[in-house]
Protein backbone atom coordinates (compact mmCIF):
# COMPACT_ATOMS: atom_id res chain seq x y z
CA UNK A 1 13.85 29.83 -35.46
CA UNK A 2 12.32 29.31 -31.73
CA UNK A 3 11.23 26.03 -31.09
CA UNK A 4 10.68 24.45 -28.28
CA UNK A 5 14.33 22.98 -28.27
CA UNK A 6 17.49 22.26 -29.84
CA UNK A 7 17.87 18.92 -31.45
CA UNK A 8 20.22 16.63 -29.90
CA UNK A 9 23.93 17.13 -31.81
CA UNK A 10 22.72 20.24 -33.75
CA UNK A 11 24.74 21.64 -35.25
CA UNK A 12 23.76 25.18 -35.65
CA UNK A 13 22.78 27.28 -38.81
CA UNK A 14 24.29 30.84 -39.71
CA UNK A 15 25.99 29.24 -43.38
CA UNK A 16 27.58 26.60 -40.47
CA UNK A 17 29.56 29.26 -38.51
CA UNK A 18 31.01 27.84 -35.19
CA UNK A 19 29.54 28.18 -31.61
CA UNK A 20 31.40 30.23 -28.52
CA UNK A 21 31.10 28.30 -25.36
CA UNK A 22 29.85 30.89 -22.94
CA UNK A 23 30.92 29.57 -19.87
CA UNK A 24 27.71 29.73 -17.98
CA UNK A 25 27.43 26.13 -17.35
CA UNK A 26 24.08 24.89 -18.35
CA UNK A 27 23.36 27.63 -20.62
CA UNK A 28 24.95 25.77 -23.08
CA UNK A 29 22.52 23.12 -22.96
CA UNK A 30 19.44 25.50 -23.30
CA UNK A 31 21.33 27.45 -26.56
CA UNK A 32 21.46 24.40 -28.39
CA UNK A 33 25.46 24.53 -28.00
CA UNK A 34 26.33 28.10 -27.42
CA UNK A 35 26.63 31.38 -28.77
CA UNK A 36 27.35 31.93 -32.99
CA UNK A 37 30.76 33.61 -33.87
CA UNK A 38 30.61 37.35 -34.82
CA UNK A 39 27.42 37.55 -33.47
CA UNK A 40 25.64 40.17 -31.04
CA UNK A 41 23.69 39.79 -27.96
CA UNK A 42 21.64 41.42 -25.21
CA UNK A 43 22.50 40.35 -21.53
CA UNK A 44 19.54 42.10 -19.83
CA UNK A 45 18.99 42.22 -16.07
CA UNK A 46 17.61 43.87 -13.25
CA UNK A 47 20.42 45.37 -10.51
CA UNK A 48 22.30 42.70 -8.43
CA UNK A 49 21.38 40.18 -10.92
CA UNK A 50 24.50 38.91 -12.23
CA UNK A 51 25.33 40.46 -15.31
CA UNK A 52 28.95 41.81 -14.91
CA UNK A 53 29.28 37.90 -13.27
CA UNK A 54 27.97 36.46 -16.18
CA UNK A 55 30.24 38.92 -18.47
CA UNK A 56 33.44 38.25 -16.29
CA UNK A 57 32.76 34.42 -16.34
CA UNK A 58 31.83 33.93 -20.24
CA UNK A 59 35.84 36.23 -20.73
CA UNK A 60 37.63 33.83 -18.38
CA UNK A 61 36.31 31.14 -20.31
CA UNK A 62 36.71 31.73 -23.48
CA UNK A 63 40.15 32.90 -22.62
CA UNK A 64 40.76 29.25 -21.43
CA UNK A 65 41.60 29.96 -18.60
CA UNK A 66 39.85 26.87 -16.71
CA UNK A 67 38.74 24.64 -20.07
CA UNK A 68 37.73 21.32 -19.29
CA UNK A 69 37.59 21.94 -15.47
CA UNK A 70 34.09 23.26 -15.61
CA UNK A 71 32.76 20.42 -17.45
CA UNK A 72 31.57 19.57 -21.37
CA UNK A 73 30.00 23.28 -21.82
CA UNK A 74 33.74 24.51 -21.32
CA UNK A 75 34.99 22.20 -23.68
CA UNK A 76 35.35 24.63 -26.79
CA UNK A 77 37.65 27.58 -24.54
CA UNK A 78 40.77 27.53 -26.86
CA UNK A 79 43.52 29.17 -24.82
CA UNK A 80 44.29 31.11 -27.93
CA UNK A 81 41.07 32.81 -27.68
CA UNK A 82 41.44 36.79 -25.91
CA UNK A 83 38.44 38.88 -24.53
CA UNK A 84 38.08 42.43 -24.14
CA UNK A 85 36.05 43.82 -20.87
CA UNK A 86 34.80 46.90 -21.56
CA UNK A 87 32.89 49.35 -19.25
CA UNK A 88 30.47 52.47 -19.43
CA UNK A 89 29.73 53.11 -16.02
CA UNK A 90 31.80 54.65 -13.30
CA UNK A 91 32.59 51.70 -11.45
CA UNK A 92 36.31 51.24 -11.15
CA UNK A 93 38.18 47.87 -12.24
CA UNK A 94 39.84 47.24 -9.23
CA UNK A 95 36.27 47.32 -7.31
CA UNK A 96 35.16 44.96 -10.00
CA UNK A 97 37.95 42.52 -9.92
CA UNK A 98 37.77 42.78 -6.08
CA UNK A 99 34.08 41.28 -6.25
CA UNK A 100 34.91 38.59 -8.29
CA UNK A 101 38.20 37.85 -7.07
CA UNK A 102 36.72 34.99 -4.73
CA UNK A 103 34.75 32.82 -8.01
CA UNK A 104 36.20 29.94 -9.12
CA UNK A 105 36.59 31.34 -12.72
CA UNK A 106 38.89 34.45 -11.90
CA UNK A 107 42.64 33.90 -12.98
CA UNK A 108 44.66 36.69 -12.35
CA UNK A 109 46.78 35.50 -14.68
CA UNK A 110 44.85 36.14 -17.67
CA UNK A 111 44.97 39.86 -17.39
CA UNK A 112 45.95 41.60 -19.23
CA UNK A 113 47.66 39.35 -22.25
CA UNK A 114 44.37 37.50 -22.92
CA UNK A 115 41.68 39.65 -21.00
CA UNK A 116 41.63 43.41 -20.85
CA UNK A 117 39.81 45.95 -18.82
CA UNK A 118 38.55 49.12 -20.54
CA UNK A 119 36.84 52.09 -19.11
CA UNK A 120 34.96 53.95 -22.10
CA UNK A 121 33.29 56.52 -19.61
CA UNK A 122 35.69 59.27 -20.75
CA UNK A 123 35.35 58.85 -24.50
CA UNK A 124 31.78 58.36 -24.35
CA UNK A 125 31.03 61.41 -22.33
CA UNK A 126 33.49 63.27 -24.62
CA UNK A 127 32.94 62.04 -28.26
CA UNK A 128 29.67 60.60 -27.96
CA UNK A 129 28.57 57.07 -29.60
CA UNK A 130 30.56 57.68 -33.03
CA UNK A 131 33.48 58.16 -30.71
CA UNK A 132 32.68 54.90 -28.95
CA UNK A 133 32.48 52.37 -32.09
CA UNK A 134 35.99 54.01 -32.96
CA UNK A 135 37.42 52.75 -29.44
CA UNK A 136 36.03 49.86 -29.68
CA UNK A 137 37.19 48.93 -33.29
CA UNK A 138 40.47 49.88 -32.38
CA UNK A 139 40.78 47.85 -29.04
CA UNK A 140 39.25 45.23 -30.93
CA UNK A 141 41.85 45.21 -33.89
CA UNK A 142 45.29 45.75 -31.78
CA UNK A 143 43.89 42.72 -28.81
CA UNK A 144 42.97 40.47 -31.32
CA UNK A 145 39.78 39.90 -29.43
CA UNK A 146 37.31 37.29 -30.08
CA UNK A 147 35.15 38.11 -27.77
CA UNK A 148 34.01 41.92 -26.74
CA UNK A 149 31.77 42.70 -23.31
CA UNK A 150 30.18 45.58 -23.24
CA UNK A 151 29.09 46.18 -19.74
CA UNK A 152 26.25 49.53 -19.38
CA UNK A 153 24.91 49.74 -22.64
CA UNK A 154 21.89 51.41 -21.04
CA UNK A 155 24.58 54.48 -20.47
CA UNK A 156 25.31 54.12 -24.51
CA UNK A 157 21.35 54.02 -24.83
CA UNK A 158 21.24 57.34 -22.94
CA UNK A 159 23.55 59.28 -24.52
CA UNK A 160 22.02 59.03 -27.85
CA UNK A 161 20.39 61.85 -29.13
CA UNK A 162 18.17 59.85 -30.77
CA UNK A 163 16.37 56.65 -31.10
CA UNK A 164 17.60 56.40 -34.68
CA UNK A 165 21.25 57.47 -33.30
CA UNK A 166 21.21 54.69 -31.08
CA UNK A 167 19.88 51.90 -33.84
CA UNK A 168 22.39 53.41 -36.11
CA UNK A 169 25.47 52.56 -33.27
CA UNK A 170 23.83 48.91 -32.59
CA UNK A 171 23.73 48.26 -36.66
CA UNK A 172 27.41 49.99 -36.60
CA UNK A 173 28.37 47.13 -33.96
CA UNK A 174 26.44 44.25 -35.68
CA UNK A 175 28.60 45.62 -38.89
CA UNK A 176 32.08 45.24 -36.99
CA UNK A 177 31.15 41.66 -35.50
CA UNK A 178 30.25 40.15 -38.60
CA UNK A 179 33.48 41.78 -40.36
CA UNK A 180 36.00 40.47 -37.29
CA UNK A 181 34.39 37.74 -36.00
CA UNK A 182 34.26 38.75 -32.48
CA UNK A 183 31.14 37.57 -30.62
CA UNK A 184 29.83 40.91 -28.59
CA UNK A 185 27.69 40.79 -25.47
CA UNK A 186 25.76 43.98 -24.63
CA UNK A 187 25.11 43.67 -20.83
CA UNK A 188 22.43 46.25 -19.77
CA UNK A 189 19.60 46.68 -17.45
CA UNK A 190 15.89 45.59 -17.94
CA UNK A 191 13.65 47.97 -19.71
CA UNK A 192 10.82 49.43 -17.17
CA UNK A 193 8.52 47.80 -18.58
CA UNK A 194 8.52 43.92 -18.72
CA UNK A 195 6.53 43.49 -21.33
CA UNK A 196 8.29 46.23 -23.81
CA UNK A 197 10.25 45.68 -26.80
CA UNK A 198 13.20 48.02 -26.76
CA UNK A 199 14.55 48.75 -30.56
CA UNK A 200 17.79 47.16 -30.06
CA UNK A 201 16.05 43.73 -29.03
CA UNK A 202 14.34 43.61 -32.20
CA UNK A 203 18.12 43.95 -34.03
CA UNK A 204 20.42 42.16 -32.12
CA UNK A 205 20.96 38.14 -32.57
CA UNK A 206 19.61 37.29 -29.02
CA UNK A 207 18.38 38.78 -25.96
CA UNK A 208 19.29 36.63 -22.39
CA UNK A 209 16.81 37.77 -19.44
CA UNK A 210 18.76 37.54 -15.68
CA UNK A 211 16.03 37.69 -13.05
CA UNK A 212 14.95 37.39 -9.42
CA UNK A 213 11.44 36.64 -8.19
CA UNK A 214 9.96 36.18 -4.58
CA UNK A 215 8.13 32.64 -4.15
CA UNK A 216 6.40 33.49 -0.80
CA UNK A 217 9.38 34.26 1.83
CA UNK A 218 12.28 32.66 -0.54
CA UNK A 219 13.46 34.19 -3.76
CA UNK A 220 14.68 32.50 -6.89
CA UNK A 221 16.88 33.82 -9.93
CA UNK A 222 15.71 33.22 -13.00
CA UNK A 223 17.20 33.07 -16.88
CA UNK A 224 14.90 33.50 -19.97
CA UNK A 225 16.13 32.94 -23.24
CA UNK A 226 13.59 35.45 -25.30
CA UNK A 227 15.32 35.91 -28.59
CA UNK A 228 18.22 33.78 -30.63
CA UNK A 229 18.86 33.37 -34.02
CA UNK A 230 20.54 30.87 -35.89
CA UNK A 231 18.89 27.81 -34.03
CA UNK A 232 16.11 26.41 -31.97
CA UNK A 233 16.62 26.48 -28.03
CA UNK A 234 15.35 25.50 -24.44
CA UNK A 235 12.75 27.90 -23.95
CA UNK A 236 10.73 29.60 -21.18
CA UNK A 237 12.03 30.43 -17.86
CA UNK A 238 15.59 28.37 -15.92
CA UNK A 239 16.16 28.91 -12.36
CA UNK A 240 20.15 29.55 -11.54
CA UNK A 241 22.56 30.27 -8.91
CA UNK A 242 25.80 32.17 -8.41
CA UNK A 243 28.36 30.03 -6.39
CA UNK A 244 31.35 29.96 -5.46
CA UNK A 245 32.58 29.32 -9.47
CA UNK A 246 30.25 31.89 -10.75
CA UNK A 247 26.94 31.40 -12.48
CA UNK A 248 25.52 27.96 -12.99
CA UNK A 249 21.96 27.47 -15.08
CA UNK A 250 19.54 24.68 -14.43
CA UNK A 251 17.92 24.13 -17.29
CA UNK A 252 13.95 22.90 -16.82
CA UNK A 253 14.01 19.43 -16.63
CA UNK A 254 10.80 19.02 -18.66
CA UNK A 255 11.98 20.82 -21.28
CA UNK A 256 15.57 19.24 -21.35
CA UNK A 257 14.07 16.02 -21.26
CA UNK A 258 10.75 16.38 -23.16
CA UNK A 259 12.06 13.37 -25.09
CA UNK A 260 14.30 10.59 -23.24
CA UNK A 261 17.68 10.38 -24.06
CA UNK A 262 17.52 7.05 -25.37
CA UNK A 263 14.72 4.41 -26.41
CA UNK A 264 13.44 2.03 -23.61
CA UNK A 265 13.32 -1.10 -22.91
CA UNK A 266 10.22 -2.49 -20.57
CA UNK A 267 11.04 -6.22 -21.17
CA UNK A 268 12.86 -8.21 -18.60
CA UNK A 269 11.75 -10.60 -15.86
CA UNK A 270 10.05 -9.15 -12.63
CA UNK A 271 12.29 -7.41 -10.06
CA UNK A 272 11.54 -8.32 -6.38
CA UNK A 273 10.93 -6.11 -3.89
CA UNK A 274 12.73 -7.96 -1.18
CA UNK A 275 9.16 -8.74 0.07
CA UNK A 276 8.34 -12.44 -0.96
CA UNK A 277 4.07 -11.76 -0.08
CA UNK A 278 4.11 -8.16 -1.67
CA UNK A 279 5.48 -9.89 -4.44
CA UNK A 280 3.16 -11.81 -5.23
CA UNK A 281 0.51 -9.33 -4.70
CA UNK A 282 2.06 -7.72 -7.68
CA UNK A 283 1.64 -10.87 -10.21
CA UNK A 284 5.30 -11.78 -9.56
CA UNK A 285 7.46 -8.86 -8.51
CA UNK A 286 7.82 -5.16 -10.10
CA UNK A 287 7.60 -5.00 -13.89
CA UNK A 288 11.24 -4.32 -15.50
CA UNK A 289 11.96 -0.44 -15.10
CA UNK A 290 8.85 0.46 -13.89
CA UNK A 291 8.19 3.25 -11.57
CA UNK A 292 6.25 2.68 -8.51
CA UNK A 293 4.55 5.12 -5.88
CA UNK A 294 3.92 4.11 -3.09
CA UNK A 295 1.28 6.11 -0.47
CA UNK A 296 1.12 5.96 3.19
CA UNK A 297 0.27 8.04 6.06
CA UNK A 298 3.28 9.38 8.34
CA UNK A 299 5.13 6.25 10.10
CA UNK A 300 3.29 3.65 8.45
CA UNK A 301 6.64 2.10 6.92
CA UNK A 302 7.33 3.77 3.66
CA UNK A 303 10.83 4.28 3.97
CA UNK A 304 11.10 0.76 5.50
CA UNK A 305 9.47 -0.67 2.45
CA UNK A 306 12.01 1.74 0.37
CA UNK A 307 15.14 0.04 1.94
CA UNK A 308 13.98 -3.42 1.43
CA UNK A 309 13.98 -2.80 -2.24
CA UNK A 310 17.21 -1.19 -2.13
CA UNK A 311 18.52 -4.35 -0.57
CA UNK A 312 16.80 -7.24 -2.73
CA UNK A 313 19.83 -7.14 -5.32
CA UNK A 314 22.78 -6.72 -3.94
CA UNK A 315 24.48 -6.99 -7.68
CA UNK A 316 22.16 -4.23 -8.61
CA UNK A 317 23.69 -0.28 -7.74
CA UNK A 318 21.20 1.80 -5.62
CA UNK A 319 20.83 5.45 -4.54
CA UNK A 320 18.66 6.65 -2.53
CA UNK A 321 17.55 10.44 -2.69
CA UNK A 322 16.15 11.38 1.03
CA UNK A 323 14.66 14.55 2.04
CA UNK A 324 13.83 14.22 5.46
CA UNK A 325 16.62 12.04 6.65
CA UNK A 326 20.13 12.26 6.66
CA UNK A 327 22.32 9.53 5.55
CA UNK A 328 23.44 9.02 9.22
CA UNK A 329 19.88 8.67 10.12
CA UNK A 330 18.92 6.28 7.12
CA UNK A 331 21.74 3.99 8.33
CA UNK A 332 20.79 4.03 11.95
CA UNK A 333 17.48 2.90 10.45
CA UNK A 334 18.84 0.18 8.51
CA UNK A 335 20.99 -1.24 11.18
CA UNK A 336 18.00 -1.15 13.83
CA UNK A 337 16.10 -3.38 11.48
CA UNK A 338 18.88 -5.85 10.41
CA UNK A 339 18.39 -4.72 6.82
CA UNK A 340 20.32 -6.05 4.17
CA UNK A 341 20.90 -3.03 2.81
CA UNK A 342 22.71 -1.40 5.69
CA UNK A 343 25.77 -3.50 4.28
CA UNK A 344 25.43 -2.31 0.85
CA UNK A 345 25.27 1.51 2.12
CA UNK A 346 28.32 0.43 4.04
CA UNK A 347 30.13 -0.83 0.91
CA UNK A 348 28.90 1.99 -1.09
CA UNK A 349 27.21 -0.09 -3.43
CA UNK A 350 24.07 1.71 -2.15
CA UNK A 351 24.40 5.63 -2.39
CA UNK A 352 22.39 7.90 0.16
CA UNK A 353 21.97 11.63 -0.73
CA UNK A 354 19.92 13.70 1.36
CA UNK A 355 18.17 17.28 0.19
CA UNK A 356 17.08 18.73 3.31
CA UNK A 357 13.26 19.40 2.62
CA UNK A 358 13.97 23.81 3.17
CA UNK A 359 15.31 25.52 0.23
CA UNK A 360 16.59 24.31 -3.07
CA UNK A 361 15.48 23.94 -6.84
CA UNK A 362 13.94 21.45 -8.69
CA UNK A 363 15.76 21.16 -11.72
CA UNK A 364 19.18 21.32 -9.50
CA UNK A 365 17.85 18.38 -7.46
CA UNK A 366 17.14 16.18 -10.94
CA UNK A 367 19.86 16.99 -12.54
CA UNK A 368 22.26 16.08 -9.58
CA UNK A 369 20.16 12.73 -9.55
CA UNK A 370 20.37 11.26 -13.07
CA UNK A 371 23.84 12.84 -13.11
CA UNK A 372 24.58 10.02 -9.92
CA UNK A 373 22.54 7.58 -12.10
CA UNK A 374 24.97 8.12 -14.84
CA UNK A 375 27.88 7.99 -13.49
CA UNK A 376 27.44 5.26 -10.67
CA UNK A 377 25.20 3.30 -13.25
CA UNK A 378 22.49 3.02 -10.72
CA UNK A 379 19.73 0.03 -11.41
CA UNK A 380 17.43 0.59 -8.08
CA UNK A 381 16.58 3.88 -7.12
CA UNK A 382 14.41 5.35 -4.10
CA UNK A 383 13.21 8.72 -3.47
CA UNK A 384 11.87 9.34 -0.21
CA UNK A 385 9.59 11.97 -0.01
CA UNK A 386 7.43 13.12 -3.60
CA UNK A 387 6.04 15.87 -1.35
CA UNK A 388 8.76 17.48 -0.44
CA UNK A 389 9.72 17.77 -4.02
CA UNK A 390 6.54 19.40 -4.94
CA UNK A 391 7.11 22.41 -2.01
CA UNK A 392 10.80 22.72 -3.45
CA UNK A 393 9.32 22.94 -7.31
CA UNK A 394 7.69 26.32 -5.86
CA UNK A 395 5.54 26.35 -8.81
CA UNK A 396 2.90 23.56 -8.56
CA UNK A 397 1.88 23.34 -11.69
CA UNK A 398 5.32 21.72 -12.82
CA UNK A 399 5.36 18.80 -10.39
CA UNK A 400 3.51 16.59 -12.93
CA UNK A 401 5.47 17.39 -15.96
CA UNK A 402 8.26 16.73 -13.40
CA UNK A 403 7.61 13.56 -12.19
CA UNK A 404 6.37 12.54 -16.12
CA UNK A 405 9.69 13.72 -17.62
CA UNK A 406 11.85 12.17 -14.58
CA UNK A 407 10.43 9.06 -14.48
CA UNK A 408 10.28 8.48 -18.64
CA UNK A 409 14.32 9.27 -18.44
CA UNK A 410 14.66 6.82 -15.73
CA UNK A 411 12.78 4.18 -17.93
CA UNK A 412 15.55 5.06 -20.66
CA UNK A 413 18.52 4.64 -18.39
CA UNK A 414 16.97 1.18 -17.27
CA UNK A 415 16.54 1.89 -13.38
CA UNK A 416 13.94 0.69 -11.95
CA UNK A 417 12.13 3.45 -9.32
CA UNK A 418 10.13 4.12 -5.96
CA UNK A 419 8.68 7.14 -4.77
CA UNK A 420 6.87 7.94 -1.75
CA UNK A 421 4.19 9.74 -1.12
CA UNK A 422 2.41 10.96 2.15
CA UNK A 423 -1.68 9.96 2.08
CA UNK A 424 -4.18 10.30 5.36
CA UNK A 425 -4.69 7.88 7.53
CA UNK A 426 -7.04 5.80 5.37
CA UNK A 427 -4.23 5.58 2.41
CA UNK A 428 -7.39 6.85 0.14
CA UNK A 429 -6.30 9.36 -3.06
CA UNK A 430 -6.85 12.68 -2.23
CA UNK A 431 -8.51 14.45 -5.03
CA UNK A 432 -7.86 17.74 -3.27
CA UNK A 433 -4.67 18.12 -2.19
CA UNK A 434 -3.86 20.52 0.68
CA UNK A 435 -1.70 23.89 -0.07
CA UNK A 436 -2.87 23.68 -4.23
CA UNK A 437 -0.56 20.73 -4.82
CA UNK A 438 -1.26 18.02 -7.50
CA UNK A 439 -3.35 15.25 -6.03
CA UNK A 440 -1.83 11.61 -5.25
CA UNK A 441 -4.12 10.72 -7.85
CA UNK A 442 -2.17 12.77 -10.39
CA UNK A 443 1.23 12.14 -9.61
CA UNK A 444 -0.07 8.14 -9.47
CA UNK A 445 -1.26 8.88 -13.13
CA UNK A 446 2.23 8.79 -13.84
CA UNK A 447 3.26 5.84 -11.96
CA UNK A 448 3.06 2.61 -13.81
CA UNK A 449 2.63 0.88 -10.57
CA UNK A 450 0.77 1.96 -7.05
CA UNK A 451 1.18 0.44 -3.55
CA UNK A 452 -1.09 1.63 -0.61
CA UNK A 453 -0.24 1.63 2.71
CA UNK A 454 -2.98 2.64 5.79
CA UNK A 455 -4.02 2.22 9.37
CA UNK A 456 -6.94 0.53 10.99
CA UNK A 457 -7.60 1.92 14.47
CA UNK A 458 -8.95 -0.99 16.53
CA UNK A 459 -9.98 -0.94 20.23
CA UNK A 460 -6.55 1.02 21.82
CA UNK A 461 -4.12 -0.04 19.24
CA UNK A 462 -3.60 0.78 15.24
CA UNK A 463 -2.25 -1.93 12.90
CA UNK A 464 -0.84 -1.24 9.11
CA UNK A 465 -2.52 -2.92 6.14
CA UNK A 466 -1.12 -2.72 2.63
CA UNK A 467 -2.33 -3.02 -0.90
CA UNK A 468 -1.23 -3.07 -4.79
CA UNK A 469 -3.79 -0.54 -6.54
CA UNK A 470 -2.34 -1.18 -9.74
CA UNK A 471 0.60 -2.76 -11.97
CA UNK A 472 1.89 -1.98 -15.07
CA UNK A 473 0.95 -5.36 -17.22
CA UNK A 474 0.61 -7.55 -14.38
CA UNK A 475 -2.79 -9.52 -12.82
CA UNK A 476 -2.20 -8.31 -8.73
CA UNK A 477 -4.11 -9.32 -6.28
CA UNK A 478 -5.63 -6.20 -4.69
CA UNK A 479 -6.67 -7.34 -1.40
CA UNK A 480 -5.51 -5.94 1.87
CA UNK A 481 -2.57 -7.37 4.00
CA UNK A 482 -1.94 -7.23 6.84
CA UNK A 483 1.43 -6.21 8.07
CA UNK A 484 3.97 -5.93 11.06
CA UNK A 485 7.92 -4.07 11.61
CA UNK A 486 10.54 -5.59 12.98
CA UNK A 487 14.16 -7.18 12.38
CA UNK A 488 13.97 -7.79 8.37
CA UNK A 489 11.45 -4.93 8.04
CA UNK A 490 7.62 -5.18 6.30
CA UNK A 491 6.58 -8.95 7.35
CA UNK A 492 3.49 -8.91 5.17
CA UNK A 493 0.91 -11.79 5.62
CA UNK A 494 0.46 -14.60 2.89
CA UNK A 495 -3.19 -13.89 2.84
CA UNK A 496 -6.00 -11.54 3.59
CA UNK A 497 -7.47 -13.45 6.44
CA UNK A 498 -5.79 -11.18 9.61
CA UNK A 499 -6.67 -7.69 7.59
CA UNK A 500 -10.47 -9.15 6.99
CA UNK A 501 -10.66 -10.05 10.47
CA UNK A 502 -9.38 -6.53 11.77
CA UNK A 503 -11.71 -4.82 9.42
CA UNK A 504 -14.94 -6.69 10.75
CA UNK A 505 -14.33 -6.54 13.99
CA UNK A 506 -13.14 -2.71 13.76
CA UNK A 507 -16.85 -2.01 11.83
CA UNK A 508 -18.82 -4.50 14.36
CA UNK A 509 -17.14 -2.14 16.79
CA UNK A 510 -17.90 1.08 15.58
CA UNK A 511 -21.54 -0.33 14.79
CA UNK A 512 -21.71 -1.43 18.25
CA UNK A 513 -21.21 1.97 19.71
CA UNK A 514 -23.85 3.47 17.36
């Protein structure tokens, strides 16, 4: 069973055996719930890409060592529960402990009554694989271990003398987890060739992928999910990091939230924008939970606009999520401008988060969003800068599916959003956007409502005009306004006359010099 996802609250299948928590904080999520009891799987990687982390961090877990502190995917550790560590390579213990010493996870206190360290170099050099399954039976039997690591089964693979001899010791270990009920992870490195199927993935219960790959100058690590029985899960490829408490998995938010989390609900009375005459331009105000995008050149007033709706409602929570200024900056904006909302940032009734627009992922940048809509029950939110999130998604493709997912969870949750966008000068769509990205006009696709914002270059001087290109439900009125910046922000006119006025005289100029 491989769909494209676990159902929300399943269960799991295996005659209703229970899951093992793994301790890799997201993974979790993309399993469906976690690893089966008693059953066997391949960690694969390539060097240096967090295996013996991943095998240290799922022990300390399950050993209970930190349950509950790590959040819900910790939430099953019993402190009951022992692991046994055991290694096939010539690295010593104390060099391993030594390297993860500094993570969050690591509890000295755990060894060795509920975690222990075993070198099977010797034995296997010495009595070969059948020698091996004997250790590890025993070790198993006198720790009372419910979970076994089994860190370089590449140098098991290599001491077979035999294909068959090595299918026969993977069978052997699939025999002794169902018959103690000790989940096993195999931690080994990837197979020369990507696209091969090694025998013992074709046996085991699941196979996890670890990865690193270069996007241009900056390189990403990567978790696949290619093989698990028992249930459906997340799949395809999830970027993660190693910090400071050891290895943390983003899943892909378009996969975790190809459906919303809840059912939405659209009706509701027009929210203002804090700008009486764009208001109206919009048949009333912003339809209830909508999403709008807003395009501009650079310095038109985007941001301006942003922090106006921010600070329409002051009863309503905000956030905004910045990625080219910091929240110092944001408020040295609001101040200048005598914007309500500087208050509410003040009071913390308005959150500002800012993402520097260098390095970062995607799927970490959601999640840490709708986890601060959650838990600060955000109504108004504002993200400053859709093209910076499309050079941080690294793959371009995604941005859509990004934005689609995003905004259809924000819907659910009952926020109402703005995004902004950069345009040229003209605020036009671009149909061909520079660098491969999507276009405005397919991100806007998305967008249940679109405000324009442009320039007009007359005589020596430029002067902003703004228009509504679209509303979700609503009869706008999609002529051009003009518009001015100062103390209170976007002072939009009540009419059209002033940006009909500037755009005949700026073509009677420019026929003029013909």
């Amino acid at each position: 069973m491989t769909g494209a996802g676990p159902s929300r609250g399943q269960s799991g299948a295996y005659g209703g055996l229970e899951r093992v928590p793994t301790g890799i904080a997201g993974l979790d999520e993309i399993l469906g719930g976690g690893l089966f009891r008693g059953g066997v799987y391949i960690v694969q990687g390539t060097p240096g890409s967090g295996k013996t982390i991943f095998g240290n961090q799922a022990c300390y877990t399950h050993a209970g060592s930190l349950a509950g502190s790590l959040g819900d995917s910790l939430a099953g550790a019993s402190p009951g529960h022992r692991a046994l560590y055991v290694t096939l390579l010539a690295e010593s213990h104390a060099r391993m402990l030594g390297h993860i010493a500094p993570l969050g996870f690591f509890d000295p206190a755990l060894i060795p009554d509920r975690i222990t360290y075993l070198s099977a170099f010797r034995t296997l050099q010495d009595e070969g694989l059948a020698g091996l399954l004997t250790l590890l039976r025993r070790e198993t039997a006198a720790r009372e271990a419910s979970l076994l690591v089994l860190d370089g089964l590449v140098a098991a693979e290599e001491t077979a003398a035999s294909t068959l001899e090595f299918k026969t010791f993977i069978h052997e270990l699939q025999t002794q987890a169902a018959a103690t009920g000790a989940t096993v992870l195999l931690l080994t490195s990837a197979s020369a060739g990507a696209d091969m199927v090694a025998a013992e993935h074709t046996m085991v219960d699941g196979l996890i992928a670890l990865s690193s790959r270069l996007t241009g100058w900056r390189a990403e690590r990567e978790l696949e999910v290619r093989k698990f029985r028992g249930s459906g899960f997340l799949r395809g490829r999830h970027a993660f990091r190693i910090t400071d408490d050891g290895v943390r998995v983003f899943p892909r938010i378009e996969a975790r939230l190809r459906l919303p989390s809840r059912r939405d609900h659209v009706e509701g009375p027009p929210l203002t924008t804090g700008i009486a005459a764009l208001d109206a331009m919009l048949g009333g105000g912003l339809p209830h939970h909508s999403t709008t995008l807003v395009g501009g050149p650079a310095g038109i007033g985007k941001t301006t606009l942003g922090l106006q709706f921010l600070g329409a409602d002051p009863a309503a929570p905000g956030l905004l999520c910045g990625f080219y200024e910091s929240e110092a900056a944001i408020l040295a904006k609001a101040r200048a401008l005598r914007l309500p909302v500087a208050g509410l940032i003040e009071d913390g009734r308005v959150a500002v988060t800012w993402q520097p627009a260098t390095e970062g992922l995607i799927d970490e940048i959601c999640a840490g969003l709708l986890d601060a809509i959650r838990n600060r029950g955000v109504r108004r939110v504002f993200i400053d800068g859709l093209d910076a999130m499309c050079r941080i998604a690294g793959d371009q493709d995604r941005i859509v599916r990004i934005f689609a997912a995003l905004t259809a969870e924000l819907r659910a949750l009952g926020v109402t959003a703005m995004y902004t966008r950069e345009t040229d000068l003209r605020g036009t769509f671009l149909d061909d956007a520079p660098s491969g990205g999507p276009s405005l006009r397919q991100t806007s696709s998305v967008a249940e409502n679109v405000v324009l914002m442009r320039s007009c270059a007359l005589r020596s001087g430029f002067h902003r005009l703004i228009a509504v290109a679209k509303a979700r439900d609503s009869r706008i009125d999609p002529r051009l306004r003009a518009f001015d910046i100062g103390a209170g922000g976007l002072a939009v006119d009540d009419g059209p006359d002033r940006a009909e006025a500037l755009l005949a005289d700026r073509d009677l100029t420019r026929s003029g010099g013909e």
